[in-house]
C-alpha atoms as a PDB file:
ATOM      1  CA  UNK A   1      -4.175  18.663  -0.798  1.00  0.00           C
ATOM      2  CA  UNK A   2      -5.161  20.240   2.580  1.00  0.00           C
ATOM      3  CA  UNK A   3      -7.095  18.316   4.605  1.00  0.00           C
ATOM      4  CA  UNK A   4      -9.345  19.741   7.467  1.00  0.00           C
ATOM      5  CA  UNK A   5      -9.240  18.269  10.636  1.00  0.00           C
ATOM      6  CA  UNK A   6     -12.609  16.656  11.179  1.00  0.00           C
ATOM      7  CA  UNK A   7     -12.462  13.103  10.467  1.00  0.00           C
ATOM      8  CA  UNK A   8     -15.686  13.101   8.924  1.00  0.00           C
ATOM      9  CA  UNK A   9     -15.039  15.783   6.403  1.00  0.00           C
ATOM     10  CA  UNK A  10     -11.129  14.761   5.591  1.00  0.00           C
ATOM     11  CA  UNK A  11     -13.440  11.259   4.349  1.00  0.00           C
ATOM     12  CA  UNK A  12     -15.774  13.564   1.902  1.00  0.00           C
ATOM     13  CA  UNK A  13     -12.848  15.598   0.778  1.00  0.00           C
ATOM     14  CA  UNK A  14     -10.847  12.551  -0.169  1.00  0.00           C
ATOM     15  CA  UNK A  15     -13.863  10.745  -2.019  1.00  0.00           C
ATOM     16  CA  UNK A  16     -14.479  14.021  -4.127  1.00  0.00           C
ATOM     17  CA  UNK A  17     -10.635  13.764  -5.294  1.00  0.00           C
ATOM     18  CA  UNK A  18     -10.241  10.054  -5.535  1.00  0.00           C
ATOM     19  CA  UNK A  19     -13.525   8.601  -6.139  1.00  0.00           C
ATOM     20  CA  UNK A  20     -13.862   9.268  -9.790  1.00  0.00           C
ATOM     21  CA  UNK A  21     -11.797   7.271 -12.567  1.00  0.00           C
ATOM     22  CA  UNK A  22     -10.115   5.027 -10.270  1.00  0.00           C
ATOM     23  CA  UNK A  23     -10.672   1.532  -8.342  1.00  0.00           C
ATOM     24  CA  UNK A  24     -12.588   3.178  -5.341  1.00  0.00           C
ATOM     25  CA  UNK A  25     -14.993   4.273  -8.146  1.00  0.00           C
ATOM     26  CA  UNK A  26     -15.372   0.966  -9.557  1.00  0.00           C
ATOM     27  CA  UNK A  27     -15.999  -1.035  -6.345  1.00  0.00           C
ATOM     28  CA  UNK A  28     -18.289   1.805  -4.899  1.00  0.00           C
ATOM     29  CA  UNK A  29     -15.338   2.194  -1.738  1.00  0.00           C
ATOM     30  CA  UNK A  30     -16.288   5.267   0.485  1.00  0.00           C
ATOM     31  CA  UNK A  31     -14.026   6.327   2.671  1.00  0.00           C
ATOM     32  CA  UNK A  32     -16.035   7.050   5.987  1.00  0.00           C
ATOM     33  CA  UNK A  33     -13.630   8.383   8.452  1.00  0.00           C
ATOM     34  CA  UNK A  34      -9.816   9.885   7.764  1.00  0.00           C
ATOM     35  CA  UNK A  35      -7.508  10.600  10.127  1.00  0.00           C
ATOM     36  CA  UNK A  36      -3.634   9.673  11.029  1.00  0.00           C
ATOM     37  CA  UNK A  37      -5.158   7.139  13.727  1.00  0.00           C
ATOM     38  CA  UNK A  38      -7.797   4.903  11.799  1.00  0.00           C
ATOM     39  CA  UNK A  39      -9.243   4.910   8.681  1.00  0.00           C
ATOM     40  CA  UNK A  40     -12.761   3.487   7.566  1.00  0.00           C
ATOM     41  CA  UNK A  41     -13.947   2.646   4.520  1.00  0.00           C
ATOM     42  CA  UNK A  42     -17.514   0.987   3.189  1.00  0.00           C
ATOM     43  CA  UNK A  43     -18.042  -1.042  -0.126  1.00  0.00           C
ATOM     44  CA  UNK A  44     -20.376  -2.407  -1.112  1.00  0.00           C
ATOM     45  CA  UNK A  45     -20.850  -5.786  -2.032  1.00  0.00           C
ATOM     46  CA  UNK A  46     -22.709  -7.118  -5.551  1.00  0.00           C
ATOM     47  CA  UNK A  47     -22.310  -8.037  -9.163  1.00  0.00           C
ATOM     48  CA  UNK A  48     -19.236  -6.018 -10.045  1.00  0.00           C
ATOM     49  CA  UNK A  49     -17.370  -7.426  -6.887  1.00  0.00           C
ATOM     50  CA  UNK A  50     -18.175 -10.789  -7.007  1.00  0.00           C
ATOM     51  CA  UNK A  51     -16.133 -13.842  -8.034  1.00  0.00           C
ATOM     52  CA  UNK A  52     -17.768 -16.523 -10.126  1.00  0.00           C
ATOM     53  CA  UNK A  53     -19.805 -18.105  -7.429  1.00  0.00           C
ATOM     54  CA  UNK A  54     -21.742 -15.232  -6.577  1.00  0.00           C
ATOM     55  CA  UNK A  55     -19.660 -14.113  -3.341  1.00  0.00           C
ATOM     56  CA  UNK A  56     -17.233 -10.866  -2.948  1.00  0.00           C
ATOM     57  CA  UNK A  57     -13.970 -11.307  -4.496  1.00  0.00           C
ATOM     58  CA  UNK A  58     -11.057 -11.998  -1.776  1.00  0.00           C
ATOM     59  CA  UNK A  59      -9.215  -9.819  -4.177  1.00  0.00           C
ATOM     60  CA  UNK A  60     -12.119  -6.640  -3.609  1.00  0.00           C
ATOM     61  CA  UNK A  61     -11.407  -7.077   0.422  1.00  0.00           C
ATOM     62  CA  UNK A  62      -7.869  -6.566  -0.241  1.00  0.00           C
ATOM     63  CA  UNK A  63      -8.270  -3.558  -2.339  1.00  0.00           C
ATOM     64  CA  UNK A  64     -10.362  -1.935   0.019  1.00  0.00           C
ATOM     65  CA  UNK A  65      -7.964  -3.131   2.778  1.00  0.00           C
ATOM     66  CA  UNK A  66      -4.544  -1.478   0.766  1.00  0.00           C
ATOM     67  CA  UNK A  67      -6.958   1.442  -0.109  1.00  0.00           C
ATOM     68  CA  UNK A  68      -7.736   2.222   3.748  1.00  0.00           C
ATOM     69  CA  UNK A  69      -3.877   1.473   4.266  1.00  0.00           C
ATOM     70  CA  UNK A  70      -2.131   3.823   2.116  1.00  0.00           C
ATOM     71  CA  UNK A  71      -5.008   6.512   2.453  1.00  0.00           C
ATOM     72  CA  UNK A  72      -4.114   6.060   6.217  1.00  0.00           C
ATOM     73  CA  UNK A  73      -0.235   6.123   5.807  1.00  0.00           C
ATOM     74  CA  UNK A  74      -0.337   9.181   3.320  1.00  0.00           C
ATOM     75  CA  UNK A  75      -2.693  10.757   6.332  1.00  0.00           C
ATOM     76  CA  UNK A  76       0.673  10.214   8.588  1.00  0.00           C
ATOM     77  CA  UNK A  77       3.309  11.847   6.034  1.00  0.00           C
ATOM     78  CA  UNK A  78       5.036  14.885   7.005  1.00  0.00           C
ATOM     79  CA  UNK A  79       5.020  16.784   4.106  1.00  0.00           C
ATOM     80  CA  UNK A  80       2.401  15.260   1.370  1.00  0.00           C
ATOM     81  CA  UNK A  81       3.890  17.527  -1.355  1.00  0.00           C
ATOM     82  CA  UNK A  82       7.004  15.268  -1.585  1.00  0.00           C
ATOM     83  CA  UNK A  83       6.231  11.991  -0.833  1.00  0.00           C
ATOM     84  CA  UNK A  84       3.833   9.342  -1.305  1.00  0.00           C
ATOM     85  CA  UNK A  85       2.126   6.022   0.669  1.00  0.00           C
ATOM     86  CA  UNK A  86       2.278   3.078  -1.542  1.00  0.00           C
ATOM     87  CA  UNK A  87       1.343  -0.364  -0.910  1.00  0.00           C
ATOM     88  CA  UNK A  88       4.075  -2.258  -1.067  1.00  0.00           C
ATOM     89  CA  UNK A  89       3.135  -6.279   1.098  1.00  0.00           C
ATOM     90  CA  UNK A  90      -0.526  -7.189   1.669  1.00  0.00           C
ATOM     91  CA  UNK A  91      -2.011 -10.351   3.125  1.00  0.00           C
ATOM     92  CA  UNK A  92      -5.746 -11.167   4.052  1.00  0.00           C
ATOM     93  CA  UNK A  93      -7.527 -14.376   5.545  1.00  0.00           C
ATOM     94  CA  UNK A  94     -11.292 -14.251   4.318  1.00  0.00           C
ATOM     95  CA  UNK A  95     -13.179 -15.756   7.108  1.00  0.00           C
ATOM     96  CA  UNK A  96     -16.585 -15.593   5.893  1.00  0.00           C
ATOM     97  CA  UNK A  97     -18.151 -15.107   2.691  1.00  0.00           C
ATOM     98  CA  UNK A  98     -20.813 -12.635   1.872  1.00  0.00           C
ATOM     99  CA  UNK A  99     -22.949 -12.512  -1.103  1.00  0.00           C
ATOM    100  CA  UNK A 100     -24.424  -9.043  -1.184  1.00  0.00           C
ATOM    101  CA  UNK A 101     -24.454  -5.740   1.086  1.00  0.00           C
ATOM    102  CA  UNK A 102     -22.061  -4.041   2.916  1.00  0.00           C
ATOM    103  CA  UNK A 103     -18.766  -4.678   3.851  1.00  0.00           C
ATOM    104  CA  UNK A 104     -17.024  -2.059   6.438  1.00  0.00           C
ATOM    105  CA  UNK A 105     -12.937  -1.597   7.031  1.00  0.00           C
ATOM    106  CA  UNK A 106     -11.728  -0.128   9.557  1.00  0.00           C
ATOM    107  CA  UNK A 107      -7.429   0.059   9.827  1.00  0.00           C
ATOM    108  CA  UNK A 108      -5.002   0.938  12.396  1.00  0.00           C
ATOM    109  CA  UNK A 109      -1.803   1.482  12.000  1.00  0.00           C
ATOM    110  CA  UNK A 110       1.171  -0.696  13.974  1.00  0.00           C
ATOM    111  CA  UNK A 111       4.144   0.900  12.821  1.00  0.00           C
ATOM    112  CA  UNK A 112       4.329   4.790  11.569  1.00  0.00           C
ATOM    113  CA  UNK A 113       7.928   4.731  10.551  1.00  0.00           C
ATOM    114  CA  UNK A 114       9.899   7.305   8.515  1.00  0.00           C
ATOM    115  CA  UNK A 115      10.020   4.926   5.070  1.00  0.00           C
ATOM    116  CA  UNK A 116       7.737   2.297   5.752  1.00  0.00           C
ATOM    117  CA  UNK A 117       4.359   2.165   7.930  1.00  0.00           C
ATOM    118  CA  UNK A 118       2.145  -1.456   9.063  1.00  0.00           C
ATOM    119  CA  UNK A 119      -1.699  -1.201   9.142  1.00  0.00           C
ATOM    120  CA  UNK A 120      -4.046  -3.798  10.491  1.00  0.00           C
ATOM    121  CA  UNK A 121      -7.494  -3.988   8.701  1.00  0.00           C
ATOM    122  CA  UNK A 122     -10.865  -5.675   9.776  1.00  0.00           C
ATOM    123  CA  UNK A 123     -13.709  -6.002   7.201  1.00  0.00           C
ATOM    124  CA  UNK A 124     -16.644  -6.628   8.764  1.00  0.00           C
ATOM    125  CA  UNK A 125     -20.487  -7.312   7.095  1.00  0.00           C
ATOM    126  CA  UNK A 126     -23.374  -5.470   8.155  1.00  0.00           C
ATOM    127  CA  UNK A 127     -23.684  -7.556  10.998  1.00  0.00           C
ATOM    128  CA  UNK A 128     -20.429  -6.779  12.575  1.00  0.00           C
ATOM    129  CA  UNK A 129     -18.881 -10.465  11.951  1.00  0.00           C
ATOM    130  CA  UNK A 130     -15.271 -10.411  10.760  1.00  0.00           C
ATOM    131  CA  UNK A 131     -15.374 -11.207   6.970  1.00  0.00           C
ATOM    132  CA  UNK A 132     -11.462 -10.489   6.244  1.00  0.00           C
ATOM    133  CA  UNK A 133      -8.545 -10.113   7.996  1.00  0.00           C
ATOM    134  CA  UNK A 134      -5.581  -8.395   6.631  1.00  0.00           C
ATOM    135  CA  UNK A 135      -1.814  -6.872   6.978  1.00  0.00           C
ATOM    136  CA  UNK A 136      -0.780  -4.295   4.542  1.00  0.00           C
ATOM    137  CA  UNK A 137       3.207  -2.475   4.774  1.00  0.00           C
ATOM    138  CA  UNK A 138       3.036   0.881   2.859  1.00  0.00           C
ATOM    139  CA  UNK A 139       6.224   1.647   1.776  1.00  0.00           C
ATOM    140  CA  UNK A 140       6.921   5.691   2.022  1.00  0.00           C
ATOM    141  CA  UNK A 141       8.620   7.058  -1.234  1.00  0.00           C
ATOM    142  CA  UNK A 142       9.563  10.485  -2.616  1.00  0.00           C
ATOM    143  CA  UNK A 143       6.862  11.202  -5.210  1.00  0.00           C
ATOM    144  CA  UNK A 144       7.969  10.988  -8.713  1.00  0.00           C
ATOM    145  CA  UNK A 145       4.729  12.176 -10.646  1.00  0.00           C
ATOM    146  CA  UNK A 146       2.143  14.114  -9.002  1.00  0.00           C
ATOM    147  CA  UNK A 147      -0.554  12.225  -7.438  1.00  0.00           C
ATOM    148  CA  UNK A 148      -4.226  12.142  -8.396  1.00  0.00           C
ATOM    149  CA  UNK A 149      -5.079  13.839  -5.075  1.00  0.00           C
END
């Protein structure tokens, strides 16, 4: 997939491709901003994120994390038509719970390496306190199956 250069419209481009049929389209994730440098991604947070209590899932903050990660990662590959991102060690610290609205994560990468690339992601809630922390190493492999983007 070509991607254009604005930010903004890499995001829109990537949720027409990946948004349907697959975990961003069951958590409602929207990638907000795509480029090689950061990645941002909304969710937002209710019934079909929550764990039995009635608060997000520490497990939905680290799929949004991995999904800004390897999005991110696969932004930085040389050639896209041969190899993929892929998740490959995640951890998160959940530092405050949240019960409904919107949770925001934005990732940098650390480490941009030819088979393996760090990110560090933030989620933050609508009030811009830290709600999860998180680490995610994307390993860089030759693709293969073709992707869904």
């Amino acid at each position: 997939m070509q991607l254009p250069e604005d930010k903004y419209e890499a995001a829109k481009l990537i949720n027409q491709q990946y948004k349907d049929n697959t975990l961003h389209g069951s958590l409602d994730i929207e990638i907000v901003e795509a480029s090689p440098e950061k990645m941002v991604g909304t969710m937002q947070v209710n019934s079909k994120n929550h764990q039995p209590f009635g608060l997000l899932h520490g497990g939905a903050n680290v799929a949004l994390a991995e999904s800004l990660a390897s999005l991110g990662a696969w932004l930085n590959l040389p050639d896209r038509t041969t190899h993929v991102a892929v998740g490959q060690e995640i951890n998160a610290n959940h530092l405050r719970p949240i019960g409904d609205g919107m949770v925001t994560g934005e990732a940098i990468p650390l480490h941009r390496g030819r088979s393996s690339q760090v990110w560090d992601i933030k989620i933050y809630d609508e009030k811009r306190r830290l709600v999860c922390v998180s680490r995610c190493t994307v390993a860089v492999t030759e693709i293969k199956q073709k992707p869904n983007l």
